[in-house]
Protein backbone atom coordinates (compact mmCIF):
# COMPACT_ATOMS: atom_id res chain seq x y z
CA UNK A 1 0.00 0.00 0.00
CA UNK A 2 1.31 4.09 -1.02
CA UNK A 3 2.68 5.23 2.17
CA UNK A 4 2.96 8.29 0.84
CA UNK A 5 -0.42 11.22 -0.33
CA UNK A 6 0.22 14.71 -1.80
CA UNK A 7 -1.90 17.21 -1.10
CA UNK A 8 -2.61 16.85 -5.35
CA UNK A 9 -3.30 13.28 -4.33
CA UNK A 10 -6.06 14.38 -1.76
CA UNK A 11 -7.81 16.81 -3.89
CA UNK A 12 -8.08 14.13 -6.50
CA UNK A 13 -9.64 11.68 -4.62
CA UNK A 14 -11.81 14.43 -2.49
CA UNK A 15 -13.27 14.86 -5.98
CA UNK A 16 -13.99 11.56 -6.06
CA UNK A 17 -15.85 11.90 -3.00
CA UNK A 18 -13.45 9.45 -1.32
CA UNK A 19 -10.50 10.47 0.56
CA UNK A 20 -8.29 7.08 1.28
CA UNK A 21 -5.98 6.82 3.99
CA UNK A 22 -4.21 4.68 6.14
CA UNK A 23 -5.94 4.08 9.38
CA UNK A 24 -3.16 4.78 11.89
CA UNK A 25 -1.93 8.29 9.50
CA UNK A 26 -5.03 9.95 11.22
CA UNK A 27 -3.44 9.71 14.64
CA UNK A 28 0.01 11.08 12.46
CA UNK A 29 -1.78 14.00 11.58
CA UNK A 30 -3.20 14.46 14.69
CA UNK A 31 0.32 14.54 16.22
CA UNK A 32 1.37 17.17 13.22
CA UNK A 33 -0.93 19.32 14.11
CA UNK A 34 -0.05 19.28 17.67
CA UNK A 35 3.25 20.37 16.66
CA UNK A 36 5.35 16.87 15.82
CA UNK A 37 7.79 17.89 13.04
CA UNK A 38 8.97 15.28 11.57
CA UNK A 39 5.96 12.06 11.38
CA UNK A 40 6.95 9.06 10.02
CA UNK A 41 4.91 8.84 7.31
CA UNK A 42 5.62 12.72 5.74
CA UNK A 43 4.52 16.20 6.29
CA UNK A 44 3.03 16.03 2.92
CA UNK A 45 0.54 12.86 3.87
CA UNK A 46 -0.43 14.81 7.23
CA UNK A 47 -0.75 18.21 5.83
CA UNK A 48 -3.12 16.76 2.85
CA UNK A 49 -5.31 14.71 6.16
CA UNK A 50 -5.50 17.98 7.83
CA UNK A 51 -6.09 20.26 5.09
CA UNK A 52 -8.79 17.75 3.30
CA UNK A 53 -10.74 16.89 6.61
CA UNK A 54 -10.77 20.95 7.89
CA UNK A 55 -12.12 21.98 4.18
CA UNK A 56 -14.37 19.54 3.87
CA UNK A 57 -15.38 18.02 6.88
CA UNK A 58 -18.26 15.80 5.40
CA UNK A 59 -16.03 14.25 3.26
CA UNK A 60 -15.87 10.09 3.12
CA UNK A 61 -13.27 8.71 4.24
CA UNK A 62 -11.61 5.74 3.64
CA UNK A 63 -9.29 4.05 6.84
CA UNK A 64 -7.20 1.46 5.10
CA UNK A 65 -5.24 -1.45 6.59
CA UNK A 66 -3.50 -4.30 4.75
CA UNK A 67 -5.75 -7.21 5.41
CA UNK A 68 -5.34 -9.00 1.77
CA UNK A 69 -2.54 -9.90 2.85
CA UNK A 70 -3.55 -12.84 5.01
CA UNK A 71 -4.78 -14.15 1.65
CA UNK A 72 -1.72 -15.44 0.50
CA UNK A 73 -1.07 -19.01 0.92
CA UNK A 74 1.84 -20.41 3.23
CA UNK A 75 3.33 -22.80 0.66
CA UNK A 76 3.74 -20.10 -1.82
CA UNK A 77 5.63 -17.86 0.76
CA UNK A 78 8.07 -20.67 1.58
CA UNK A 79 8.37 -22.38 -1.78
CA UNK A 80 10.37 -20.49 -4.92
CA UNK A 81 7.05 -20.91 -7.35
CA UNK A 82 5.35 -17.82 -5.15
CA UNK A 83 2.76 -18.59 -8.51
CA UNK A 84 -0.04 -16.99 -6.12
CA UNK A 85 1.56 -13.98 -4.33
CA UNK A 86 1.38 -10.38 -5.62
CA UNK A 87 4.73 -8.70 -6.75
CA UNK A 88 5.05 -6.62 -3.55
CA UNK A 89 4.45 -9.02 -1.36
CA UNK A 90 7.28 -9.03 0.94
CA UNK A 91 7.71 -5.24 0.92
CA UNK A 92 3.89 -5.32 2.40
CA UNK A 93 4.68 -8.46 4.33
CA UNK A 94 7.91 -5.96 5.83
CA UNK A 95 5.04 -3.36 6.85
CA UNK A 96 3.84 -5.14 9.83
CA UNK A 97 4.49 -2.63 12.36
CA UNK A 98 2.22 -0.57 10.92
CA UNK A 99 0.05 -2.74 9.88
CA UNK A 100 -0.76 -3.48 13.64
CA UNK A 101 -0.97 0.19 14.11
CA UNK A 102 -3.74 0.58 11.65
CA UNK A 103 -5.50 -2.47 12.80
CA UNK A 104 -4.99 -1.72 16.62
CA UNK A 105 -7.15 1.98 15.91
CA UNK A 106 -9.63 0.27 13.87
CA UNK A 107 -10.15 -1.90 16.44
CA UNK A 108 -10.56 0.86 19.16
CA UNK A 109 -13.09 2.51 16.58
CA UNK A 110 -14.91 -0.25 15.87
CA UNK A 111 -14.24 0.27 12.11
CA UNK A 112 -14.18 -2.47 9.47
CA UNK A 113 -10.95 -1.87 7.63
CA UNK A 114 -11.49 -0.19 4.24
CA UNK A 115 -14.64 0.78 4.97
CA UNK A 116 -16.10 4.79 4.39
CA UNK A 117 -17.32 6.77 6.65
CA UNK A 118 -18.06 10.72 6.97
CA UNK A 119 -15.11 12.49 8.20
CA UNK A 120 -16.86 14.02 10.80
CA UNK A 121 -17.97 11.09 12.55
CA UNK A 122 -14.51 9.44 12.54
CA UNK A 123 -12.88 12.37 13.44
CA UNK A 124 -15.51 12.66 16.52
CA UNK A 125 -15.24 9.38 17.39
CA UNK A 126 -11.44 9.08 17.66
CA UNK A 127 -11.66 11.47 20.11
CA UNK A 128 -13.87 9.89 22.54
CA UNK A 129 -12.81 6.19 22.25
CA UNK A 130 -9.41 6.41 21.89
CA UNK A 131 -7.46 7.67 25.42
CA UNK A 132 -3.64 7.91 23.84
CA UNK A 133 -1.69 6.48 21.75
CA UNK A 134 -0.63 3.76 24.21
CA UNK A 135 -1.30 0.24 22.75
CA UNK A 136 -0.69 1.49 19.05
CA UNK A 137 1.89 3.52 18.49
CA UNK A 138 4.07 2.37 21.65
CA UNK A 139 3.23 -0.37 24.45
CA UNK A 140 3.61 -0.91 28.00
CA UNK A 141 5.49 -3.37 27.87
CA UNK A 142 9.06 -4.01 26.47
CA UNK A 143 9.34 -4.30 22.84
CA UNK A 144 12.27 -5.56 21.15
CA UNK A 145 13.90 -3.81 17.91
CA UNK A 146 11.89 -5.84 15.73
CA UNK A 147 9.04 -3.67 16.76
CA UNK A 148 10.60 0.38 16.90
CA UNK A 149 8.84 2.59 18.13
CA UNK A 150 7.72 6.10 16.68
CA UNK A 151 9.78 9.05 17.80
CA UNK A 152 6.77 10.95 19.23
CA UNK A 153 4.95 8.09 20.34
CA UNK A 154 6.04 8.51 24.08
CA UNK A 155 5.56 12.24 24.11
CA UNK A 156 1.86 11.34 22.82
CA UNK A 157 1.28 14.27 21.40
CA UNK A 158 -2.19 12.92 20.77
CA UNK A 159 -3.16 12.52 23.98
CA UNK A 160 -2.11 16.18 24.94
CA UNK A 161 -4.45 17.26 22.01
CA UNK A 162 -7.41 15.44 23.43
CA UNK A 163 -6.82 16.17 27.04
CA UNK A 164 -6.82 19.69 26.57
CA UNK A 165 -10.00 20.01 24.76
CA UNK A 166 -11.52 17.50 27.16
CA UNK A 167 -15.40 17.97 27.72
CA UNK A 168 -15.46 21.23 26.72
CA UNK A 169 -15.20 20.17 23.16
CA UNK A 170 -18.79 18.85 23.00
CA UNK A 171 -20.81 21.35 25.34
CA UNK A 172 -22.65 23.75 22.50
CA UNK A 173 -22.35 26.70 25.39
CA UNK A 174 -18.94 26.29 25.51
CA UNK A 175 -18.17 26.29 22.11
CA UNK A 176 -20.16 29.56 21.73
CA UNK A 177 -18.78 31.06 24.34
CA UNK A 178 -14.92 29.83 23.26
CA UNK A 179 -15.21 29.68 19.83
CA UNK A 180 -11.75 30.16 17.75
CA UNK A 181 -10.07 29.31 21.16
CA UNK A 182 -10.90 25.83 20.65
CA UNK A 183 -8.93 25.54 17.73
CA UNK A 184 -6.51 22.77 18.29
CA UNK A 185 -8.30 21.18 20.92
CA UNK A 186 -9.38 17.88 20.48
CA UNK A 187 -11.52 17.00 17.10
CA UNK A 188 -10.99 20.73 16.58
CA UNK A 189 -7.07 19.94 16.20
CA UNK A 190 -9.01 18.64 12.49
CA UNK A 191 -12.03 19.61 12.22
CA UNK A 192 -13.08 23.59 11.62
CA UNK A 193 -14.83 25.67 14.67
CA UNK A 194 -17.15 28.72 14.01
CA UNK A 195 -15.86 31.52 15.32
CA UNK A 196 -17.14 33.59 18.09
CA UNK A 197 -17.99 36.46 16.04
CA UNK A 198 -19.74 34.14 13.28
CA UNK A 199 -22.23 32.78 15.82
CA UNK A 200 -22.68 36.15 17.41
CA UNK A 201 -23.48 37.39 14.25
CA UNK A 202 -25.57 34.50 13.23
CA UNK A 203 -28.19 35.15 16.46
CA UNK A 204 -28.91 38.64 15.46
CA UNK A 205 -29.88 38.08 12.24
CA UNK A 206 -31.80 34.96 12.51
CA UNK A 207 -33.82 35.88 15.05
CA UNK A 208 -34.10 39.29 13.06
CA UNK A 209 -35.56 36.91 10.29
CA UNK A 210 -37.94 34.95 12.65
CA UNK A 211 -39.15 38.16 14.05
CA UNK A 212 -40.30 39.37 10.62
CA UNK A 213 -40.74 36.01 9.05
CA UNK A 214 -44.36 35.71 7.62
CA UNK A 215 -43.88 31.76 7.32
CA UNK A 216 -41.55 29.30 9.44
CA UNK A 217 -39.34 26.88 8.63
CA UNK A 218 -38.79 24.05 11.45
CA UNK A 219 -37.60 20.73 10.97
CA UNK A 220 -39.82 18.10 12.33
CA UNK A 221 -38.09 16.85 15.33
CA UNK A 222 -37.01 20.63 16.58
CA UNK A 223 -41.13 20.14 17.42
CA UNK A 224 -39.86 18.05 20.23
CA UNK A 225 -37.15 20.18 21.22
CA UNK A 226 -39.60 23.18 21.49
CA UNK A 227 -41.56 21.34 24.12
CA UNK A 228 -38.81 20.02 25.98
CA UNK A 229 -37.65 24.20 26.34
CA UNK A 230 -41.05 24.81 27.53
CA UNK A 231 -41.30 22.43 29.80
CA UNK A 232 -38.30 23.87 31.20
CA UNK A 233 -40.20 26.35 32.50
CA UNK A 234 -37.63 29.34 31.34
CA UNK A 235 -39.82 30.38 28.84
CA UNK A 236 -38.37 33.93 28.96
CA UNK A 237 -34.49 33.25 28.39
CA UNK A 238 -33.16 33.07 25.47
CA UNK A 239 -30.52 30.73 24.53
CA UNK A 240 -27.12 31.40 22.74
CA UNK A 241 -26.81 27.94 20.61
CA UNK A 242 -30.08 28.01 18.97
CA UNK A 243 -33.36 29.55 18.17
CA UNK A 244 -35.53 27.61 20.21
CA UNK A 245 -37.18 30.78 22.68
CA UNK A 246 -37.54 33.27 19.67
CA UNK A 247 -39.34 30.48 17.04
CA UNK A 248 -41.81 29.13 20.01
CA UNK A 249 -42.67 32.73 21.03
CA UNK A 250 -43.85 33.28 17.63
CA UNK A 251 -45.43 30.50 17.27
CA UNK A 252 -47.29 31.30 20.66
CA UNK A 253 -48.24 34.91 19.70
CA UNK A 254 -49.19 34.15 15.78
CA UNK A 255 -50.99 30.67 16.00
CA UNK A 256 -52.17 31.04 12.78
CA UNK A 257 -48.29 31.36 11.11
CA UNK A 258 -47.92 28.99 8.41
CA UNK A 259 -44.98 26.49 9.68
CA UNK A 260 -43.26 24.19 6.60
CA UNK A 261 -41.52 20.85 8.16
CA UNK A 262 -38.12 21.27 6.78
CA UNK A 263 -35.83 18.15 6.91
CA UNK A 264 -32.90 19.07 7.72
CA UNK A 265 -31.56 21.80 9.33
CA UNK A 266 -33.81 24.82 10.22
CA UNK A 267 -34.44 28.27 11.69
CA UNK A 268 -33.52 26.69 14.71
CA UNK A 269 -30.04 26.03 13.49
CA UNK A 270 -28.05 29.53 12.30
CA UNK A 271 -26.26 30.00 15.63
CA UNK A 272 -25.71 26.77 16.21
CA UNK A 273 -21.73 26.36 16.61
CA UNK A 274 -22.33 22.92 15.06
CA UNK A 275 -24.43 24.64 12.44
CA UNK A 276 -22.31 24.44 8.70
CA UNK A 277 -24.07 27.68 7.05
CA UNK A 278 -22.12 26.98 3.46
CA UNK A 279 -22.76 23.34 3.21
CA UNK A 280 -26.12 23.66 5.46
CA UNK A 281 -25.73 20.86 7.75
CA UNK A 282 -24.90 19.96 11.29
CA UNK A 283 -21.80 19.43 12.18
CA UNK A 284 -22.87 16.86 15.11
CA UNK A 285 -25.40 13.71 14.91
CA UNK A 286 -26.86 15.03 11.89
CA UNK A 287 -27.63 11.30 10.63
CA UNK A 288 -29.64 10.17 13.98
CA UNK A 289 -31.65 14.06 13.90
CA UNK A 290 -32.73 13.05 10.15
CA UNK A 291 -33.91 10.02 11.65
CA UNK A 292 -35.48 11.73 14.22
CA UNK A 293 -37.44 14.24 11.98
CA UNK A 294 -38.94 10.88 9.51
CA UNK A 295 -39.88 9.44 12.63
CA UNK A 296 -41.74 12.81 13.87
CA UNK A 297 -43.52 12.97 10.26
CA UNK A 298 -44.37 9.02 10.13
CA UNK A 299 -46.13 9.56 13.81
CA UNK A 300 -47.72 12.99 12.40
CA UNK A 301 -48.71 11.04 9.48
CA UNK A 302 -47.03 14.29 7.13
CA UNK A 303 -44.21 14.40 4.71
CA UNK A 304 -41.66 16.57 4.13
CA UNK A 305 -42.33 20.02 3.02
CA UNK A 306 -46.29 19.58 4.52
CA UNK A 307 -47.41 23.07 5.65
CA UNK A 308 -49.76 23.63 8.96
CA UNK A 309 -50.37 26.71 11.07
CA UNK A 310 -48.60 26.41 14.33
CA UNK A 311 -51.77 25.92 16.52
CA UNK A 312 -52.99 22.94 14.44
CA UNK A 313 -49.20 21.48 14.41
CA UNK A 314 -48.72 21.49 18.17
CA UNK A 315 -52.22 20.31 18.58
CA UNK A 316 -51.34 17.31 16.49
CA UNK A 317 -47.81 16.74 17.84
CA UNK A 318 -49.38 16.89 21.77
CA UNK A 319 -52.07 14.44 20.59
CA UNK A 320 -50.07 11.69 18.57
CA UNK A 321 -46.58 11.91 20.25
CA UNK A 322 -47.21 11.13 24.31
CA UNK A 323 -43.14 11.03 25.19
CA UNK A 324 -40.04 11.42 23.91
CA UNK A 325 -39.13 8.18 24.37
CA UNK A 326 -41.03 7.42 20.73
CA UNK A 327 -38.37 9.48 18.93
CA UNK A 328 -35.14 9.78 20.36
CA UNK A 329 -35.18 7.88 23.72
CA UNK A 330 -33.34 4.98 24.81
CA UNK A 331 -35.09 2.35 23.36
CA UNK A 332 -35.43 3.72 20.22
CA UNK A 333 -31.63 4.35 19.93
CA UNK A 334 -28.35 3.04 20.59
CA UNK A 335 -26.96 4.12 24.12
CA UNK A 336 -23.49 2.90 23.70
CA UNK A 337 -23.29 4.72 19.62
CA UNK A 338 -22.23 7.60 18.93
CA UNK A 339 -23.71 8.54 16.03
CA UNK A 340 -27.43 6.66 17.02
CA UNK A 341 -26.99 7.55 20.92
CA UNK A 342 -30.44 8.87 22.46
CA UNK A 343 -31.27 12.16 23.15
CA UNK A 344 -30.00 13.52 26.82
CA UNK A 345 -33.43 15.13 27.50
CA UNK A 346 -35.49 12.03 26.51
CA UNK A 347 -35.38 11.09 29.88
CA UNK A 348 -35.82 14.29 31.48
CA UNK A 349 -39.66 14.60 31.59
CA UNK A 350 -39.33 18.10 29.98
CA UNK A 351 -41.70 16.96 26.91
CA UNK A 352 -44.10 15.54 29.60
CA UNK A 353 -44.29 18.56 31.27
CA UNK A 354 -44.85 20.80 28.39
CA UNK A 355 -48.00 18.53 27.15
CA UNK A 356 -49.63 18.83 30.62
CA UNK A 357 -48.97 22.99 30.60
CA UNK A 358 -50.38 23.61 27.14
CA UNK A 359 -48.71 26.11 25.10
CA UNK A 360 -51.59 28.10 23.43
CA UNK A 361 -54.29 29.42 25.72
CA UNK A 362 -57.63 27.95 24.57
């Protein structure tokens, strides 16, 4: 296998819609970016990672590892007709310690080798399965020079990366409130960050658009997340991350307003630091919220693009939808997944509360 991608290489096969690479060069770049000079497999293969994954984040990627090359038969390796084994077969065969490397991440990622996945979601997922670099790129144990070890494996520059982004990293407050200062931490060592001003921005003019809007826009399971606010009981805050208070006050005050189920991201969305505005989606569990919103419009019996007014919407969502568990609770999603994990307010009673309150006064 190439050990070796330009950053030609990577636009190529970007246009391709799949970017290749070898499993374990995704913790290389990782380490590059942290500040590792000199990675063993090239500046030029991590600067084409980094620069392909922070320009287009959606992107598929492909995490490669050698495993045809189990498929060679023993009595062709140790006889001189070799009649069955590829040409390079003992230059791959020589790769092994990297090999492991690519297979021991996979394995921490629960990956199938050579398999594609969206950028984003690896790039998430590395950094909350995989602690450090410690049982790939260097062991606990004695190794002998057989096995050698990566320069920068000890100083696990990876592992500083993800430590210092820590839980921050995935709090939506905090990444409003930090913005560009997460740059570096964590998936944002990779992936791209809005910017404090962007979001900033973002809230005054989308709720500038709401407030005049003559029609909404809400995709279907953002329904649910309205209620959930309201039964909050904060009615009267705001929030930074989203549009939640300014769409459900106009909704409360114009009953009659025309409201379109988008799928896909909404009104709801343009402050959202996990809100792409160019490419228009969501830079977090973007493929369990589609879910979410079919499964909103198969209990509403609606499709996509159905217009109601607001009253007769709510009235229908309170009267077929009882909980959130039918949507995005536990046992309608995958607790231990990332990108199918339930909902953190499906078990809050928030919904509950909001269907027992009523939000239009009849």
């Amino acid at each position: 296998m190439n050990d070796i991608y330009s950053a030609n290489d990577a636009k190529a096969r970007y246009n391709d819609e799949v970017f290749e690479l070898r499993a374990h060069h995704l913790l290389c770049a990782v380490c590059a970016a942290a500040g590792a000079k000199r990675p063993p497999c090239g500046t030029d293969v991590t600067d084409a990672i980094r620069k392909a994954i922070a320009s287009h984040p959606f992107m598929q990627l492909k995490l490669t590892a050698d495993i045809d090359l189990v498929r060679s038969h023993y009595l062709d390796i140790d006889s001189n007709c070799h009649s069955r084994l590829p040409d390079n077969f003992f230059s791959r065969r020589a790769d092994y310690v990297n090999r492991a490397k690519d297979l021991e991440l996979l394995c921490r990622l629960d990956i199938r080798p050579n398999t594609i996945h969206p950028a984003i979601d690896v790039v998430r997922l590395l950094f909350l399965k995989v602690e450090s670099l410690k049982g790939i790129c260097y062991q606990d144990f004695e190794t002998s020079s057989e096995w050698p070890e990566c320069e920068y494996a000890r100083t696990d520059h990876y592992k500083q990366t993800r430590e210092k982004g820590g839980p921050r990293c995935y709090s939506m407050d905090v990444c409003w409130d930090l913005g560009e200062e997460l740059a570096g931490c964590g998936p944002y060592s990779l992936l791209p960050i809005r910017t404090k001003e962007e979001v900033r921005k973002a809230k005054l003019e989308s709720c500038r658009r709401i407030e005049q809007a003559e029609r909404l826009f809400i995709r279907p399971h953002h329904l649910m997340c309205l209620m959930c606010h309201y039964g909050l009981g904060d009615i009267e805050n705001p929030l930074n991350v989203d549009n939640l208070h300014e769409v459900l006050v106009k909704m409360r005050d114009n009953p009659d307003i025309p409201v379109t189920l988008s799928e896909g991201c909404c009104m709801i969305c343009d402050p959202c630091p996990a809100y792409d505005p160019e490419k228009h989606l969501c830079h977090w569990i973007y493929t369990r919220d589609q879910l979410k919103d079919l499964r909103v419009l198969q209990k509403l019996g609606l499709k996509p693009g159905d217009t109601l007014k607001a009253r007769e919407l709510l009235d229908m969502l309170t009267e077929k939808i009882k909980t959130t568990g039918e949507i995005c609770g536990p046992d309608v999603s995958v607790p231990e997944s990332y990108i199918w994990a339930p909902c953190s307010s499906s078990v809050t009673g928030r919904y509950e509360k909001a269907l027992n309150k009523g939000i239009f006064n009849k």
